[in-house]
Protein backbone atom coordinates (compact mmCIF):
# COMPACT_ATOMS: atom_id res chain seq x y z
CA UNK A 1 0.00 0.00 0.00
CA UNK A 2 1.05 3.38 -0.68
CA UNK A 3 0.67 5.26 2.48
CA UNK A 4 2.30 8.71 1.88
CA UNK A 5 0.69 11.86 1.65
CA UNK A 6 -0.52 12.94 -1.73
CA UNK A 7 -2.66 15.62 -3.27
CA UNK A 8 -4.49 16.48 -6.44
CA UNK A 9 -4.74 19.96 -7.66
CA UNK A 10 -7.38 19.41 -10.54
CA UNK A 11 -10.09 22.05 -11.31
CA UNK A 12 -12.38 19.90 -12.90
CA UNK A 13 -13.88 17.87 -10.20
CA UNK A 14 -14.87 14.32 -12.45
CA UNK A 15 -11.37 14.49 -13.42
CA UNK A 16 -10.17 14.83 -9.92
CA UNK A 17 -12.23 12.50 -9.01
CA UNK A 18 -11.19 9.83 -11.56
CA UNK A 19 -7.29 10.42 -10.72
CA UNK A 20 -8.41 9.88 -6.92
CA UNK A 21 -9.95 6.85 -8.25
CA UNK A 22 -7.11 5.31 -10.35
CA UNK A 23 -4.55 6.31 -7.25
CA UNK A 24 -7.05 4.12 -4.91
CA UNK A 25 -6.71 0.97 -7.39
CA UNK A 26 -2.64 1.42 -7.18
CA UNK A 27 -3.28 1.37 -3.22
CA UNK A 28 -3.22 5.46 -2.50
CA UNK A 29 -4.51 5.44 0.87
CA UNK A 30 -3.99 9.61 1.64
CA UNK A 31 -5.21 11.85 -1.29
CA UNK A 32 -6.52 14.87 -0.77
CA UNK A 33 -8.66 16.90 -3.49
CA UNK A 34 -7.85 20.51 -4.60
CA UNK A 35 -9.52 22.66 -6.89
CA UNK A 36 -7.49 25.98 -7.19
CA UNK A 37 -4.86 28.13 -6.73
CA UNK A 38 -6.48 29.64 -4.00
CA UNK A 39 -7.46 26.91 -2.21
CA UNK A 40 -4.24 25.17 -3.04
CA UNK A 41 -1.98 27.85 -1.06
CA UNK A 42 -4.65 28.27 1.76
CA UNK A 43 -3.70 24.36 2.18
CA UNK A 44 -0.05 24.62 2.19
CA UNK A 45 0.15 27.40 4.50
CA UNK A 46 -1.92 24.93 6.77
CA UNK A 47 -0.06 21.47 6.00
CA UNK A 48 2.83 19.89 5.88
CA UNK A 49 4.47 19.15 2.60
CA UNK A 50 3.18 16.01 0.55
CA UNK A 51 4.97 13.43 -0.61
CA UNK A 52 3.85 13.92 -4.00
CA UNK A 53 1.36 16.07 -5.95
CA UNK A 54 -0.28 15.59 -8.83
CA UNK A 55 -1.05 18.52 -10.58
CA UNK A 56 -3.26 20.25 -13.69
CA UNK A 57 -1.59 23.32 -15.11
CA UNK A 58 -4.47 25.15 -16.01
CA UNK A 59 -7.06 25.86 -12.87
CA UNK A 60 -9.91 28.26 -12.92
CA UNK A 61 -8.18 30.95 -11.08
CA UNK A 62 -4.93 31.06 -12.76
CA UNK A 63 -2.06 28.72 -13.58
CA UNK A 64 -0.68 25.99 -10.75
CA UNK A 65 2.86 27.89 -11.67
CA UNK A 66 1.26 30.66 -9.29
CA UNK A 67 1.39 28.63 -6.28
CA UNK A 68 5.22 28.33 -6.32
CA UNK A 69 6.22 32.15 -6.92
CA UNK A 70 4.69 32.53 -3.27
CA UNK A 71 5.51 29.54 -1.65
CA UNK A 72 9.07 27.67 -0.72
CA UNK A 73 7.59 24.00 -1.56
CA UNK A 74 10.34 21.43 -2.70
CA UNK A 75 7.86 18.21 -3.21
CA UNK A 76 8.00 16.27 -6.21
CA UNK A 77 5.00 16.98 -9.00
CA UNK A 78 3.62 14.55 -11.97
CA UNK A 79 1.68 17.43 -13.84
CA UNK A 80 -1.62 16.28 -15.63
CA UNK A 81 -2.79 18.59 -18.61
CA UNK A 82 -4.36 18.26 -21.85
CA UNK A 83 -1.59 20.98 -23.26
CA UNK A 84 1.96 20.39 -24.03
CA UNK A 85 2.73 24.03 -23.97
CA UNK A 86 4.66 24.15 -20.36
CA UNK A 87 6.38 21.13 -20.64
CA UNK A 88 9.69 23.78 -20.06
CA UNK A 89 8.63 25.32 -17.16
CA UNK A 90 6.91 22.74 -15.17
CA UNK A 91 10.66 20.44 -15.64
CA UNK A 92 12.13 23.75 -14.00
CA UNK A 93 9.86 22.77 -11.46
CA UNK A 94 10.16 19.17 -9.14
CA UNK A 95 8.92 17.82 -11.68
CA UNK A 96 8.71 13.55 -12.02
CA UNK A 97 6.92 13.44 -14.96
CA UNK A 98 3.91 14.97 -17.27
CA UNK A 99 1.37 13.18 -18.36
CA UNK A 100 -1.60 14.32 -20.64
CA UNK A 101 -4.96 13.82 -20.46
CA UNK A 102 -6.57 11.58 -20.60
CA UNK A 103 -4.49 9.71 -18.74
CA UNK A 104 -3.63 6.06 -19.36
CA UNK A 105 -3.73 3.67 -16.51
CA UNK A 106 -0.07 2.57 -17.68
CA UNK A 107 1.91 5.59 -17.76
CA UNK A 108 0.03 6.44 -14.25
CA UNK A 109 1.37 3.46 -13.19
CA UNK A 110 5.10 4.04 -14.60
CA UNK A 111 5.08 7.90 -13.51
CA UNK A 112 4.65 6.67 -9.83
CA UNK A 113 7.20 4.24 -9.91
CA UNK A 114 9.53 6.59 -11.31
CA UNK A 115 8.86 8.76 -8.30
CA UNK A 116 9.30 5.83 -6.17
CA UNK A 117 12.57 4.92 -7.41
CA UNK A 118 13.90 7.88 -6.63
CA UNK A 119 12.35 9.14 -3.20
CA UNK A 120 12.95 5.67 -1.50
CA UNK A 121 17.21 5.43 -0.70
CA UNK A 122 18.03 2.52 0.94
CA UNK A 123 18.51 3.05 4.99
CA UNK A 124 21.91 4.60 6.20
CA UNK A 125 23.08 1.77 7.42
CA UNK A 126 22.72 -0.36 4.22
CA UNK A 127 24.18 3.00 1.71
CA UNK A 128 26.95 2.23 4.28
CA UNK A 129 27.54 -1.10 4.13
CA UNK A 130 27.18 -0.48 -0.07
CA UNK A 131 29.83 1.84 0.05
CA UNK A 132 32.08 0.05 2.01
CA UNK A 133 31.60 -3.18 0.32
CA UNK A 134 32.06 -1.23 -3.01
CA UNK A 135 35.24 0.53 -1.57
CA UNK A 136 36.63 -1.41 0.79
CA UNK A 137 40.38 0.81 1.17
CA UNK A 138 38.26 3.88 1.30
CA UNK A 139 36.39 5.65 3.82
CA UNK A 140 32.85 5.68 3.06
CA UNK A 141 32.14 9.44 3.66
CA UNK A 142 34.28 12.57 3.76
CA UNK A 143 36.10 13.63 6.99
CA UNK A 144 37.43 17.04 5.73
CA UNK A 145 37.28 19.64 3.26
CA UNK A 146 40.59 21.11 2.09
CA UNK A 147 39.56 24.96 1.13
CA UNK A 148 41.82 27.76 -0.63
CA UNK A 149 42.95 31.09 1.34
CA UNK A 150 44.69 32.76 -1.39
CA UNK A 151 48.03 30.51 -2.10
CA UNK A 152 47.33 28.34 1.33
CA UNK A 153 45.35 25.34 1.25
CA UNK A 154 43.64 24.71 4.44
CA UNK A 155 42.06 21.76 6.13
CA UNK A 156 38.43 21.56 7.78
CA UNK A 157 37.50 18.47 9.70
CA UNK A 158 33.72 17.81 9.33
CA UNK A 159 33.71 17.86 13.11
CA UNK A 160 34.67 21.69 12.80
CA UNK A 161 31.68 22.44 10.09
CA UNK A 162 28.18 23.65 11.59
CA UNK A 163 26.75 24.12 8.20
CA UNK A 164 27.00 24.08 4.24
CA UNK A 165 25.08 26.73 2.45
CA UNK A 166 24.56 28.12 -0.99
CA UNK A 167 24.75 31.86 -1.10
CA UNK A 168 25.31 34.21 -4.30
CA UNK A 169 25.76 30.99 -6.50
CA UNK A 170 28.43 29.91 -4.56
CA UNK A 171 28.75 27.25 -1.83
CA UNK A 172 30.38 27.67 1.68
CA UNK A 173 30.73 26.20 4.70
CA UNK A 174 30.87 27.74 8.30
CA UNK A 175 32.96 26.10 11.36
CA UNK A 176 32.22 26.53 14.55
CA UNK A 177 35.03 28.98 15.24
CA UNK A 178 32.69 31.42 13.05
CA UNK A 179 34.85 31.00 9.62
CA UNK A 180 33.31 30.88 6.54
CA UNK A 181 35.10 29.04 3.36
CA UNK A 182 34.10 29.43 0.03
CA UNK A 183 33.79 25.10 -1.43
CA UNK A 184 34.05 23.12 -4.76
CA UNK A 185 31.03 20.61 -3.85
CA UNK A 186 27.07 21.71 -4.76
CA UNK A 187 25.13 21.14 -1.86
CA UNK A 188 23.33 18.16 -4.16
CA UNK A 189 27.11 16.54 -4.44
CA UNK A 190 27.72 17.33 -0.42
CA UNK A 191 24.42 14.60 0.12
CA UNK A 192 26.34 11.88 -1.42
CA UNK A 193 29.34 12.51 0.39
CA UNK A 194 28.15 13.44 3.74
CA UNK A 195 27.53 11.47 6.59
CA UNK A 196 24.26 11.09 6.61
CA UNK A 197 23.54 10.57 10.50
CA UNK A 198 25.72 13.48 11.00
CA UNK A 199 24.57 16.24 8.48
CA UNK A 200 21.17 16.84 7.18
CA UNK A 201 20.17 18.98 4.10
CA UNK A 202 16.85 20.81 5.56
CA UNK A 203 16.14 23.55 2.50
CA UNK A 204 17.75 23.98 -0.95
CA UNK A 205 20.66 26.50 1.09
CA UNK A 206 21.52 24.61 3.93
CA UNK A 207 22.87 21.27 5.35
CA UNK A 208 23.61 21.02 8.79
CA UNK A 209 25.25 19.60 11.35
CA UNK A 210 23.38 17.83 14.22
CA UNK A 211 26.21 18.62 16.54
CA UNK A 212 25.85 22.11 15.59
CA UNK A 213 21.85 22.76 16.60
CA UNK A 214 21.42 24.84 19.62
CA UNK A 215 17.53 25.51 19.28
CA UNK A 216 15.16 24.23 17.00
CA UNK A 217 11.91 26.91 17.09
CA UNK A 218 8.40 26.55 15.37
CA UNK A 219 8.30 28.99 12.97
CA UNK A 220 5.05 28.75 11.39
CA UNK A 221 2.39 25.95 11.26
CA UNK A 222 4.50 23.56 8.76
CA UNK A 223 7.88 24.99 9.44
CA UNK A 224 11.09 25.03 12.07
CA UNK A 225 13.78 27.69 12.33
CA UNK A 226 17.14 26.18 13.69
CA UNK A 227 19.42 28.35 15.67
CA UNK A 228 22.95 27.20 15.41
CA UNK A 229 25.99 27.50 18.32
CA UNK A 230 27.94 29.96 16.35
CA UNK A 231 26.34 30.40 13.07
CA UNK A 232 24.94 34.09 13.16
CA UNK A 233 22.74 33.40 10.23
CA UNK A 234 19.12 34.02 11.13
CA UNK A 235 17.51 32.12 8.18
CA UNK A 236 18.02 28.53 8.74
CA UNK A 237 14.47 27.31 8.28
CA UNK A 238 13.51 23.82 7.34
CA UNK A 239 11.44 23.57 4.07
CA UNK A 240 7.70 22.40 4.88
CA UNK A 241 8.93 19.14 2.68
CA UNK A 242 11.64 18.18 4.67
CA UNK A 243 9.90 18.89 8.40
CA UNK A 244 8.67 15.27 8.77
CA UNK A 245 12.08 13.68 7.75
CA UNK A 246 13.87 15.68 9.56
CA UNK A 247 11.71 15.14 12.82
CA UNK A 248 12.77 11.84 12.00
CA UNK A 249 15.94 12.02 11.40
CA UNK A 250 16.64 13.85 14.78
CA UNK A 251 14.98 10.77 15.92
């Protein structure tokens, strides 16, 4: 059974309904049923991120692009639409796939598995026993950083690093003896080589350090602000996506 939270943003209710039908036979079990812009960002200022959305382009009151120039959401999207206009921007999106209408029961089928395949990594322990058994003279993730201060090369311990952030399309990370290094690594290449138990990627600008967090503060209904030991910054604020996991992870 598929037990994580989705949503349909779909206009046209018989359509809506339909998809919410078609999700039920593939063993959907938490669906909920949108039918506008409006009512879509009323709901997400309410509700933690979904797992997945499916979404129509097109709604009454405006395009479903609208709901993303106002709102930080990072969840993935399988777009339903009888256009192929805004195949372009809805990729730029989180987008898993884009399927139009109507919609065949097999490329449903195949669009969820896609997002399936790549939302459910195998558990820490098992990426490190992978690893390990895959490099057995290596260690499986990074324990420093070697950074550049003009003709010096420097290195960081990941013990010394409170956080990794993108800033100004660079990357940087910050120690805990309030230093600040400018990095070769995206924050999407820092996942892989992080140690996952240890570091945590809680927005598209920061991953953190759970040695580092001094406070963790509701900020709104569906998100946290984390206060760091040393880290001035006063933005650190968990996407709505990511609050569940990273409940869990903290866990």
């Amino acid at each position: 059974m598929r037990s994580y939270k989705t949503i349909i943003i779909e206009d046209e209710k018989p359509a809506a309904r339909l998809l919410h039908r078609k999700l039920t036979l593939l063993g959907f079990q938490d669906v909920d049923l949108l039918h506008s812009v409006a009512q879509a960002k009323k709901w997400f200022e309410t509700h933690e991120a979904p797992a997945l959305i499916f979404m129509d382009i097109q709604l009454s009151d405006g395009l479903s692009f609208d709901i993303f120039e106002e709102l930080e959401i990072e969840t993935n999207i399988i777009f339903i639409t009888a256009y192929d206009e805004y195949t372009l921007k809805a990729f730029k999106l989180n987008s898993v796939d884009y399927l139009l209408k109507p919609i065949l029961d097999d490329e449903l089928q195949f669009a969820v598995e896609k997002f399936e395949k790549f939302n459910n990594p195998l558990p820490t322990q098992a990426l490190l026993d992978k690893k390990t058994m895959l490099f057995p003279n290596q260690l499986p993730y990074k324990s420093r950083f070697t950074v550049k201060i003009g003709l010096q090369i420097k290195l960081i311990d990941c013990d010394e690093v409170e956080c990794f952030y993108a800033q100004n399309k660079g990357n940087y990370l910050f120690t805990k003896n309030k230093e600040e290094y400018l990095i070769d690594y995206s924050l999407e290449k820092l996942e892989t080589v992080l140690d996952p138990r240890l570091f945590f990627r809680i927005s598209r600008n920061y991953i953190i350090q759970v040695k580092a967090i001094k406070n963790i503060n509701i900020h709104s209904a569906t998100r946290l602000k984390i206060t760091l030991n040393h880290c001035p910054f006063n933005n650190i604020i968990v996407s709505r996506d990511r609050v569940s996991i990273f409940k869990n992870w903290l866990d």
